[in-house]
N, C-alpha and C. Protein backbone atom coordinates (compact mmCIF):
# COMPACT_ATOMS: atom_id res chain seq x y z
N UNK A 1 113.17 83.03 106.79
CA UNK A 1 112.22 82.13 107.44
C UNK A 1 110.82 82.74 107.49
N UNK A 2 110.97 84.12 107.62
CA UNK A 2 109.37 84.68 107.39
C UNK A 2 108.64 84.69 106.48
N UNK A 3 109.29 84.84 105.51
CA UNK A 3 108.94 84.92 103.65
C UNK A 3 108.02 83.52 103.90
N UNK A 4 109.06 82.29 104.07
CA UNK A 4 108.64 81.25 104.52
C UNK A 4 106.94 81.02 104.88
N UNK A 5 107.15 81.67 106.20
CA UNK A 5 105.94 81.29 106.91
C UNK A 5 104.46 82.01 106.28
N UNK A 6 105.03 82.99 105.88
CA UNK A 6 104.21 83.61 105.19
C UNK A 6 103.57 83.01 103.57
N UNK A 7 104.40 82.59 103.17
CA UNK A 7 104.09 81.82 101.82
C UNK A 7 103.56 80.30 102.08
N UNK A 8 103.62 80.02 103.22
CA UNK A 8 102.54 78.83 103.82
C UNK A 8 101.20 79.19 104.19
N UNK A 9 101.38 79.84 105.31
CA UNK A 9 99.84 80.38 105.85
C UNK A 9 99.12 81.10 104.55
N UNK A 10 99.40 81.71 103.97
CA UNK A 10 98.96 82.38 103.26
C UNK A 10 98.01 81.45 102.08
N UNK A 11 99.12 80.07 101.89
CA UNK A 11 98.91 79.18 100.49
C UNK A 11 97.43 78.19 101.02
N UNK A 12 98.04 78.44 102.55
CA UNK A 12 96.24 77.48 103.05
C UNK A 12 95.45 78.22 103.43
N UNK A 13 95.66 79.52 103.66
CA UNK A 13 94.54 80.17 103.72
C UNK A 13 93.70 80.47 102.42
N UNK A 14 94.98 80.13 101.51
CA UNK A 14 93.82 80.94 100.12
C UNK A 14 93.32 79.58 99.70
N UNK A 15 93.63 78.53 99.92
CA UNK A 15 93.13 77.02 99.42
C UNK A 15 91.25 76.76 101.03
N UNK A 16 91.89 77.76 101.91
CA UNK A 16 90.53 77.66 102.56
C UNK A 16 89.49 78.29 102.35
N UNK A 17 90.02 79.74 101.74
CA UNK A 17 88.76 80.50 101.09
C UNK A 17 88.41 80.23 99.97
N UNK A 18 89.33 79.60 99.24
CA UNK A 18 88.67 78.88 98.15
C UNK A 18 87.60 77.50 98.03
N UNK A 19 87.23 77.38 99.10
CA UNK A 19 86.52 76.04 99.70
C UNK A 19 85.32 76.85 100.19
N UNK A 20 85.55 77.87 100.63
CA UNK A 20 84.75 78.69 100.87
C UNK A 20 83.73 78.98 99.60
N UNK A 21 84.40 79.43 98.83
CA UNK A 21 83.94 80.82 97.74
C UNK A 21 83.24 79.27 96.76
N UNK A 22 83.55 77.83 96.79
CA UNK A 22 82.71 76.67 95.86
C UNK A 22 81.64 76.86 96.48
N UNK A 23 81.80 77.03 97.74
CA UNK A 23 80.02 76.76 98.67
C UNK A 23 79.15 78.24 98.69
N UNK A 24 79.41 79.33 97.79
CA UNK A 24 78.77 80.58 98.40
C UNK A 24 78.23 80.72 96.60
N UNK A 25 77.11 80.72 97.19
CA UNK A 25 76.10 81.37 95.25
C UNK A 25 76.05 83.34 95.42
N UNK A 26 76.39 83.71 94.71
CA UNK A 26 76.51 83.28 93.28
C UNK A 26 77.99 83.26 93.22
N UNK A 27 78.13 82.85 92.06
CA UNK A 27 79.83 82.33 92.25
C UNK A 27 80.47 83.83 91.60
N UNK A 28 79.50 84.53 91.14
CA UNK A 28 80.36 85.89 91.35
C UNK A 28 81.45 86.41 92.12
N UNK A 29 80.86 86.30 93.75
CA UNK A 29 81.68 86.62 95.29
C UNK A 29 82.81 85.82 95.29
N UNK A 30 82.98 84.68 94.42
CA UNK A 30 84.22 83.65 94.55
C UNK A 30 85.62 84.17 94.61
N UNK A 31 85.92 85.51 94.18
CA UNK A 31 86.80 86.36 94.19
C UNK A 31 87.11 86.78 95.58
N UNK A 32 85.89 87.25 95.45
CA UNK A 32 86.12 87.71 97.22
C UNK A 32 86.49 87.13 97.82
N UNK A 33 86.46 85.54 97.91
CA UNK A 33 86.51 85.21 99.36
C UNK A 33 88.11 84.52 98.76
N UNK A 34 88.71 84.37 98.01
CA UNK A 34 90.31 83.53 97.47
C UNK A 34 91.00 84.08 97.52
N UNK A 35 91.09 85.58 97.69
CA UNK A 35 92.62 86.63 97.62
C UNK A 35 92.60 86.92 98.74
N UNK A 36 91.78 88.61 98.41
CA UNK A 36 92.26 89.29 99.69
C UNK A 36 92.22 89.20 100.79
N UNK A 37 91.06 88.57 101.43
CA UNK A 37 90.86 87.41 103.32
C UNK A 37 91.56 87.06 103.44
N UNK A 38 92.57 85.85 102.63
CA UNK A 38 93.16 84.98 103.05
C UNK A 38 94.65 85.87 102.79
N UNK A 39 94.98 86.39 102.11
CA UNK A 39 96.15 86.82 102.08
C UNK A 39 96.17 87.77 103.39
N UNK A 40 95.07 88.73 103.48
CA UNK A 40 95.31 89.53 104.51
C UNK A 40 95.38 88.68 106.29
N UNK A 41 94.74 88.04 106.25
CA UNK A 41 94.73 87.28 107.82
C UNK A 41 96.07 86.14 107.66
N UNK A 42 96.71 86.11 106.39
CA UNK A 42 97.79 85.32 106.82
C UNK A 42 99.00 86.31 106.86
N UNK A 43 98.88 87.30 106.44
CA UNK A 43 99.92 88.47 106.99
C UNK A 43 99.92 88.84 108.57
N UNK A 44 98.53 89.17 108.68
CA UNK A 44 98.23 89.82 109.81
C UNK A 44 98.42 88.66 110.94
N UNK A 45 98.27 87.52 110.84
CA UNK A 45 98.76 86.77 111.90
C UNK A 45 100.17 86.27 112.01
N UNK A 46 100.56 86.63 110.97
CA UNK A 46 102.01 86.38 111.08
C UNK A 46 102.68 87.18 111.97
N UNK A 47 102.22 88.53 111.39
CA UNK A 47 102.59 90.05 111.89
C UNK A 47 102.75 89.78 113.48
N UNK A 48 101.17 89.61 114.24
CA UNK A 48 100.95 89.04 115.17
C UNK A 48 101.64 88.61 115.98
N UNK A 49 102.16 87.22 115.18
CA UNK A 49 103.33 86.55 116.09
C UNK A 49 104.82 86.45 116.20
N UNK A 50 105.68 86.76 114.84
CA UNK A 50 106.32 87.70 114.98
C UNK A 50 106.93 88.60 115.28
N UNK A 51 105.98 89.63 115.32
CA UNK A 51 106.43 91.34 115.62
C UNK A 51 105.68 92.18 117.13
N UNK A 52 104.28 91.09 116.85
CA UNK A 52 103.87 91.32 118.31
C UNK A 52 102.14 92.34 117.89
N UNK A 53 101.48 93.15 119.01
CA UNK A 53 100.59 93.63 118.92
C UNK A 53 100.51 94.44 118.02
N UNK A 54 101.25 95.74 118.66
CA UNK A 54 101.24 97.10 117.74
C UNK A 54 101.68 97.12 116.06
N UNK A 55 102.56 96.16 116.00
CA UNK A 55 102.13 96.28 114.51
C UNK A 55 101.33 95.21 113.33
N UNK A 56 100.84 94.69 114.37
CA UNK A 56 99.63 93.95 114.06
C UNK A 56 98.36 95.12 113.40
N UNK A 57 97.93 95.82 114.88
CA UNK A 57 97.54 96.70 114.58
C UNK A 57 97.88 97.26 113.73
N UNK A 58 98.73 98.14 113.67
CA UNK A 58 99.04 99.23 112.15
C UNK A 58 98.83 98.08 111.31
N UNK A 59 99.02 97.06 110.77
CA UNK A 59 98.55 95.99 109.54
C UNK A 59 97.53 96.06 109.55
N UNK A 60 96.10 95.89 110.70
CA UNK A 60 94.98 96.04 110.33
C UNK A 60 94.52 97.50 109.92
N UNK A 61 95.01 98.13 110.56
CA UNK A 61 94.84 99.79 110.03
C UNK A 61 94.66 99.87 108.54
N UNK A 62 96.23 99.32 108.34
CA UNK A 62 96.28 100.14 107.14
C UNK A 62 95.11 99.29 105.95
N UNK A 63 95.03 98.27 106.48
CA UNK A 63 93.85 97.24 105.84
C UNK A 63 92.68 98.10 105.66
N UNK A 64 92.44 98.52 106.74
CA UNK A 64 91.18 99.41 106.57
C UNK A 64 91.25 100.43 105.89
N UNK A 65 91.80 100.78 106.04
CA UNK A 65 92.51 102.40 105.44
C UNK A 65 92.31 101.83 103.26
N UNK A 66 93.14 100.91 103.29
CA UNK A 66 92.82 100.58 101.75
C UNK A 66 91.58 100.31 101.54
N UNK A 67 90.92 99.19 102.10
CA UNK A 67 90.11 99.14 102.28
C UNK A 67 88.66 100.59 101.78
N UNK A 68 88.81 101.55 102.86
CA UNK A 68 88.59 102.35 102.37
C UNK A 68 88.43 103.51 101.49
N UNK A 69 89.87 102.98 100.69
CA UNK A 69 89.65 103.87 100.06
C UNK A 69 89.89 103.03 98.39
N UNK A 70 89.70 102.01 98.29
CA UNK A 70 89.43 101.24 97.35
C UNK A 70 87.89 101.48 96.98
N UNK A 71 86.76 101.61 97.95
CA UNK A 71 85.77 101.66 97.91
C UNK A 71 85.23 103.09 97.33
N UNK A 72 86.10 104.26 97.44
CA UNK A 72 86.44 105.76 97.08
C UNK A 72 86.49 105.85 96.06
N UNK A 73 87.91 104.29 95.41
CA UNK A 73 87.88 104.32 93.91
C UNK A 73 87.15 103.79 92.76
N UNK A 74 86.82 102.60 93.16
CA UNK A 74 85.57 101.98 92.71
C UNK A 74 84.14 103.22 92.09
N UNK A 75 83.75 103.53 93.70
CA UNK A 75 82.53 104.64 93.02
C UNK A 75 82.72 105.72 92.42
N UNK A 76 84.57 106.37 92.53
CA UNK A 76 84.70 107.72 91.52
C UNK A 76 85.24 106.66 90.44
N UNK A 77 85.44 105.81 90.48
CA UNK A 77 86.11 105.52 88.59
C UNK A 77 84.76 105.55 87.83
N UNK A 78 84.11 104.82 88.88
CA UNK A 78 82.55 104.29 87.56
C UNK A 78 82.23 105.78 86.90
N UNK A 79 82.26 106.70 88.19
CA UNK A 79 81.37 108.43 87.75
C UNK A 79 82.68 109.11 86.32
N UNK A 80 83.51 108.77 86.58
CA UNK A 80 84.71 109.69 85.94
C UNK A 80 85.21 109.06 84.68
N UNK A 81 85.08 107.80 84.72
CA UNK A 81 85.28 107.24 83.39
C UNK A 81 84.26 107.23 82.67
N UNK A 82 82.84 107.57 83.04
CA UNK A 82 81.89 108.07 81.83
C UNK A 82 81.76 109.75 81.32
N UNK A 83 82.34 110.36 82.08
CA UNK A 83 82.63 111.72 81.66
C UNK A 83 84.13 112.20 81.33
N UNK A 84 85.17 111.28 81.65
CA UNK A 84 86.39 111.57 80.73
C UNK A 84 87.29 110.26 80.25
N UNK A 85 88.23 110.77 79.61
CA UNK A 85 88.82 109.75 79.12
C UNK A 85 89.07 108.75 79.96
N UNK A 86 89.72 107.53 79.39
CA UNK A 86 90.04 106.52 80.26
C UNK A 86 91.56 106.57 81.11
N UNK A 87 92.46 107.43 80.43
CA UNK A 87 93.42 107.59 81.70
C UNK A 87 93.17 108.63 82.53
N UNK A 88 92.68 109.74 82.15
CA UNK A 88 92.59 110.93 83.39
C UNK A 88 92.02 110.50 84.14
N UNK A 89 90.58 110.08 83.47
CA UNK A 89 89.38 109.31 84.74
C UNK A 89 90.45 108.02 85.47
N UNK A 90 91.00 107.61 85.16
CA UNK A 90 91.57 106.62 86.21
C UNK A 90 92.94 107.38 87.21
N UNK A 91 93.49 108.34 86.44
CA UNK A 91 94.19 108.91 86.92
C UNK A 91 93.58 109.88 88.60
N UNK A 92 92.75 110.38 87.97
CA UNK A 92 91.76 110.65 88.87
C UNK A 92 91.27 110.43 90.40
N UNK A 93 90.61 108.97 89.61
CA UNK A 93 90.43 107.85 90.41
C UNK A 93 91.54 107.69 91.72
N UNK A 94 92.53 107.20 90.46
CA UNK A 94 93.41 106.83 92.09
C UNK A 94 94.06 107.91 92.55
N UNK A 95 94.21 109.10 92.43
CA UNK A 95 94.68 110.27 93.24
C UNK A 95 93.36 109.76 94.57
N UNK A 96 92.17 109.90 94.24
CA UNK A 96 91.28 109.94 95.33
C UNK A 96 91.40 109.07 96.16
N UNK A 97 91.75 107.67 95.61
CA UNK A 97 91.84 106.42 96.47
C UNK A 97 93.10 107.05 96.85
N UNK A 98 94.43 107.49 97.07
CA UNK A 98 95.65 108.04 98.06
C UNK A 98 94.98 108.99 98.79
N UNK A 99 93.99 109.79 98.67
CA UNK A 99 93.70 110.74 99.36
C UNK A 99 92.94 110.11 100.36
N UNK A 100 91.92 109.16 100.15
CA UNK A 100 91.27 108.70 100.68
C UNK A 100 91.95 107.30 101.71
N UNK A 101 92.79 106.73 100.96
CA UNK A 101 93.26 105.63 101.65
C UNK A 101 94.19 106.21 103.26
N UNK A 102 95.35 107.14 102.05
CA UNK A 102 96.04 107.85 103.72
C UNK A 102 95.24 108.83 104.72
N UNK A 103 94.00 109.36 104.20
CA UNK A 103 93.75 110.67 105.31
C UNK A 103 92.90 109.09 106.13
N UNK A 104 92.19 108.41 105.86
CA UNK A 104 91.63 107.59 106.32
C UNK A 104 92.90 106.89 107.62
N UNK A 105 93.80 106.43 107.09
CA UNK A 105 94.95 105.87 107.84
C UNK A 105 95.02 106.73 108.89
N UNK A 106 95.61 108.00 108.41
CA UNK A 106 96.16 109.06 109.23
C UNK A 106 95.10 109.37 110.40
N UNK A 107 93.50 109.69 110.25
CA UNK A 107 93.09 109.70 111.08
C UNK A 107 92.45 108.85 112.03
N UNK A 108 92.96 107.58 111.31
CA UNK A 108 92.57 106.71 112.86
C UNK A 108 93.55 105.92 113.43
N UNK A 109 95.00 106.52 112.96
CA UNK A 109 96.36 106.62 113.52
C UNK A 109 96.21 107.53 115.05
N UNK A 110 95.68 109.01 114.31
CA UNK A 110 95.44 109.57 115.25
C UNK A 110 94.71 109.52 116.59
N UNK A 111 92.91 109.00 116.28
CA UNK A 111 92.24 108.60 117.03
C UNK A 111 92.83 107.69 118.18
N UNK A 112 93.37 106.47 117.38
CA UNK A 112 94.18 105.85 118.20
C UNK A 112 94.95 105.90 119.38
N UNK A 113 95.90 107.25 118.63
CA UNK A 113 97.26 107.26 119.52
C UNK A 113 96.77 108.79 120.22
N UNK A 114 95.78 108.99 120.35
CA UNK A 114 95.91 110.68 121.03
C UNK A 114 96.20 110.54 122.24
């Protein structure tokens, strides 16, 4: 039944950011706004109601946490794939985005819960 609910909220949320992303110039950002928003706030409210606060929270965490460290991988792939090959440099890459995604997690797991 969750799969369920989840494969609903999720299907109108991405049909709402996609209503979104027709009305926003340049239609570049149109990406942005059709996946990951809507998939993530239809998890996270599921989570929500569901499972309750706390792991609501840890869902937004770890959101951030990728989040962050997607952004890690992005600016080391661009630097690393012009100075090495295309798998090390990506290999690379995403070692940093795990390094970056979990120490990121981990320390505001911590912050959190001290």
């Amino acid at each position: 039944m969750e799969y369920i609910a989840r494969f609903v909220a999720g299907g109108l949320l991405v049909c709402l950011f996609a209503l979104i992303s027709q009305v926003c110039e340049p239609k570049q950002f149109a990406g942005l706004f059709s996946a990951a928003p809507s998939v993530l706030l239809a998890g996270l409210a599921l989570t929500l109601v569901l499972r309750g606060t706390p792991a609501a929270v840890l869902t937004a965490q770890g959101a951030i946490a990728g989040a962050v460290g997607m952004v890690g991988y992005c600016l080391l792939a661009s630097r690393f794939l012009r100075r090495f090959p295309v798998l090390p440099g990506s290999v690379m890459a995403l070692l940093a985005w795990f390094v970056l995604a979990f120490g990121s997690f981990a320390i505001g797991y911590l912050v959190l819960h001290w």
